[in-house]
Protein backbone atom coordinates (compact mmCIF):
# COMPACT_ATOMS: atom_id res chain seq x y z
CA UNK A 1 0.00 0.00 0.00
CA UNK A 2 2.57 2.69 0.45
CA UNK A 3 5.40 1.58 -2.15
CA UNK A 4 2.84 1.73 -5.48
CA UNK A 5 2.17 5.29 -4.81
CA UNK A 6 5.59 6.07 -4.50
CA UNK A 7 7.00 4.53 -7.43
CA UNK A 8 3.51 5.42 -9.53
CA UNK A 9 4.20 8.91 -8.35
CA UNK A 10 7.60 8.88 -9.51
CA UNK A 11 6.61 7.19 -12.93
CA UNK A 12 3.71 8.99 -13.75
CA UNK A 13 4.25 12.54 -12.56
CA UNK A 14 8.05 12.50 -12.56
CA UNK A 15 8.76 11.19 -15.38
CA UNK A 16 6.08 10.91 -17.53
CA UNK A 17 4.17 14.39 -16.80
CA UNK A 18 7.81 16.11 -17.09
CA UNK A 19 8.93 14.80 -20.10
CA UNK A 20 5.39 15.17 -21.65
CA UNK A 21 5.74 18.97 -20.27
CA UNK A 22 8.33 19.77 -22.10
CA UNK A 23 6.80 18.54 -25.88
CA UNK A 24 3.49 19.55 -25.58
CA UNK A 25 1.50 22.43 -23.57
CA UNK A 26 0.93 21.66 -19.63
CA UNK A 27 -3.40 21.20 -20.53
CA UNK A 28 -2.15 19.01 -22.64
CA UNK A 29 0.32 17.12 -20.75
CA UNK A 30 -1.94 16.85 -17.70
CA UNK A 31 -4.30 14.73 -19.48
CA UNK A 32 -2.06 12.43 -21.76
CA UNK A 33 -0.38 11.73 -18.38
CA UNK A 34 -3.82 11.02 -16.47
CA UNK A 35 -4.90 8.66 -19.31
CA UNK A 36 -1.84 6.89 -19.30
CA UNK A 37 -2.27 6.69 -15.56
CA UNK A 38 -5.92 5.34 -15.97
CA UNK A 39 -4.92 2.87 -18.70
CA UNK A 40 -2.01 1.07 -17.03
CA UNK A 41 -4.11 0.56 -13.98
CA UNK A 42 -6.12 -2.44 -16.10
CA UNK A 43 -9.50 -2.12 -14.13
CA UNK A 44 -13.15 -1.10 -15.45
CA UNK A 45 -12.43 2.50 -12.91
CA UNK A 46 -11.20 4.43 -15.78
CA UNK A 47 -12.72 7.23 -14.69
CA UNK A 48 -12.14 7.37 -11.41
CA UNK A 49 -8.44 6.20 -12.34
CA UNK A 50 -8.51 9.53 -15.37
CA UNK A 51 -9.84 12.48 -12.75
CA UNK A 52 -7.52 11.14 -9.61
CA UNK A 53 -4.32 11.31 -12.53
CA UNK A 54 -5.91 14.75 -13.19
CA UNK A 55 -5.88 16.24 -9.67
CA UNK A 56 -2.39 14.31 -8.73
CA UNK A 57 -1.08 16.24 -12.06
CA UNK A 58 -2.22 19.65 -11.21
CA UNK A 59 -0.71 19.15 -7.52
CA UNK A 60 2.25 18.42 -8.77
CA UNK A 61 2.49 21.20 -11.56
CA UNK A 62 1.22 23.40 -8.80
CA UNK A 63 3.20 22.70 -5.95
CA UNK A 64 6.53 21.67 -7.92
CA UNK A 65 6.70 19.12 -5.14
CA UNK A 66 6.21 15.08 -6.00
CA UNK A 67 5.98 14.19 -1.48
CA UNK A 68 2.70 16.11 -2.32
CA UNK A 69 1.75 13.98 -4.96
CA UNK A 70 2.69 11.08 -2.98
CA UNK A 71 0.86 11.38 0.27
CA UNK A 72 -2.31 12.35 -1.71
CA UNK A 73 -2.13 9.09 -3.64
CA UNK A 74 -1.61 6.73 -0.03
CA UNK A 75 -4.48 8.91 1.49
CA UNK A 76 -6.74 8.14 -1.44
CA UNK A 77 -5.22 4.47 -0.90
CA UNK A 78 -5.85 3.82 2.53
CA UNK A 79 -9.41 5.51 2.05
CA UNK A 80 -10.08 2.28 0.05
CA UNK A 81 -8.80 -0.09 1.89
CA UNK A 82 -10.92 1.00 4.81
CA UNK A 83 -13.63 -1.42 4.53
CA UNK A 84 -11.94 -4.54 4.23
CA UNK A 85 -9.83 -3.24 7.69
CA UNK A 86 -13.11 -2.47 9.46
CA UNK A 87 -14.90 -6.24 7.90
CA UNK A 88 -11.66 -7.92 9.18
CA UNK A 89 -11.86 -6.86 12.90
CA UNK A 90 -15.47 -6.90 13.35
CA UNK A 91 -18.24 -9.35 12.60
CA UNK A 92 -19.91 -7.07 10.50
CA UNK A 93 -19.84 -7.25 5.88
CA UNK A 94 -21.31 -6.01 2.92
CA UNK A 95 -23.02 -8.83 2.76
CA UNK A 96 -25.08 -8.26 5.45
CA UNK A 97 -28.65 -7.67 5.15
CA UNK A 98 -29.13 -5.10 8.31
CA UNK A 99 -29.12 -1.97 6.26
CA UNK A 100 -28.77 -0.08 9.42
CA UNK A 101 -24.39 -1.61 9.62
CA UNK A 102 -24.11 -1.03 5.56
CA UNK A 103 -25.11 2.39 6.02
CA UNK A 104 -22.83 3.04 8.82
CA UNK A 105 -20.06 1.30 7.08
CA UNK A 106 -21.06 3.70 4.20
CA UNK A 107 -20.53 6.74 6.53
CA UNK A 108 -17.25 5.41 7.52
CA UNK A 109 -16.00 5.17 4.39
CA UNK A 110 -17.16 8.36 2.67
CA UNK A 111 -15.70 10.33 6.09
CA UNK A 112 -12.60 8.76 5.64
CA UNK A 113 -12.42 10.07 2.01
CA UNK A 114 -13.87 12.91 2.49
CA UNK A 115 -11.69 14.23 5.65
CA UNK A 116 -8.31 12.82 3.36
CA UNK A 117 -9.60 15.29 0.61
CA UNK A 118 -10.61 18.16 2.70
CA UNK A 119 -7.35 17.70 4.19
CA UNK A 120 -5.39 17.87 0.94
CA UNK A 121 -6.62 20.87 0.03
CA UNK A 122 -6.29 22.61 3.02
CA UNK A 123 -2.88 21.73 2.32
CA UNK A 124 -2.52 22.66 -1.16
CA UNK A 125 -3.79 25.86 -0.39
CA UNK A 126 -1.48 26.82 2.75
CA UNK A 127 1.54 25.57 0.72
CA UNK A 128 1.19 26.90 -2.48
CA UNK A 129 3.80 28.91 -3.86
CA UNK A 130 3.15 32.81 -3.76
C-alpha cells in the first residue's frame, strides 16, 4: 500500500508528466499523463483512475513538489482499503442484510475520504507557492 504510490508517483508525474511537459503544452500534458495513468491501472475505474491522474497532475504542476503527490495518492489508498480493515476486525460485511451496519459502514468510508480530501486541500492551499 505505500510503495505503489511512491513509485507510480515517480513514474507517472516524474517522469512521464515532465517529459510530456516539455513537448506539448501543460493542458495538454496533464491529461495524456492522467490517461496513461488510468490505462495502465487495467481495471473497469477508468474514470475514477482519469480524474484522480488529473488532480495528482495539477498538484504536482502546482506545488513543484512530487511528497505532495505522494501522500495524496496513499491517502486516497488507505481511504479504500478501509472497509476490508473495518470487515476484518469486526463481525460485520457487505453482505449483510441489516441496512442499518451497511449504512454506517457507508458513513465510515465516505468520512474517511472525504476528511483525506478536505485535508489535501487545506494543504494545497497553505503551501502553495506565492
Amino acid at each position: 500500500m505505500t510503495l505503489a504510490p511512491i513509485v507510480e508517483e515517480f513514474i507517472f508525474r516524474g517522469v512521464i508528466l515532465n517529459r510530456l511537459k516539455v513537448k506539448y503544452n501543460v493542458v495538454a500534458a496533464i491529461f495524456v499523463s492522467a490517461s496513461i495513468f488510468g490505462i495502465l491501472h487495467f481495471d473497469l475505474n477508468l474514470q475514477g483512475r482519469f480524474f484522480f491522474g488529473v488532480l495528482s497532475a495539477i498538484l504536482f504542476i502546482e506545488t513543484k513538489n512530487i511528497i505532495n503527490c505522494i501522500l495524496l495518492h496513499i491517502l486516497h489508498n488507505a481511504s479504500i482499503f478501509v472497509f476490508p480493515i473495518i470487515s476484518k476486525y469486526t463481525d460485520i460485511s457487505i453482505s449483510d442484510s441489516n441496512e442499518v451496519v451497511l449504512g454506517t459502514l457507508v458513513m465510515v468510508i465516505l468520512g474517511c475520504y472525504f476528511l483525506s480530501t478536505i485535508l489535501n486541500i487545506r494543504y494545497i492551499k497553505h503551501n502553495l507557492p506565492r
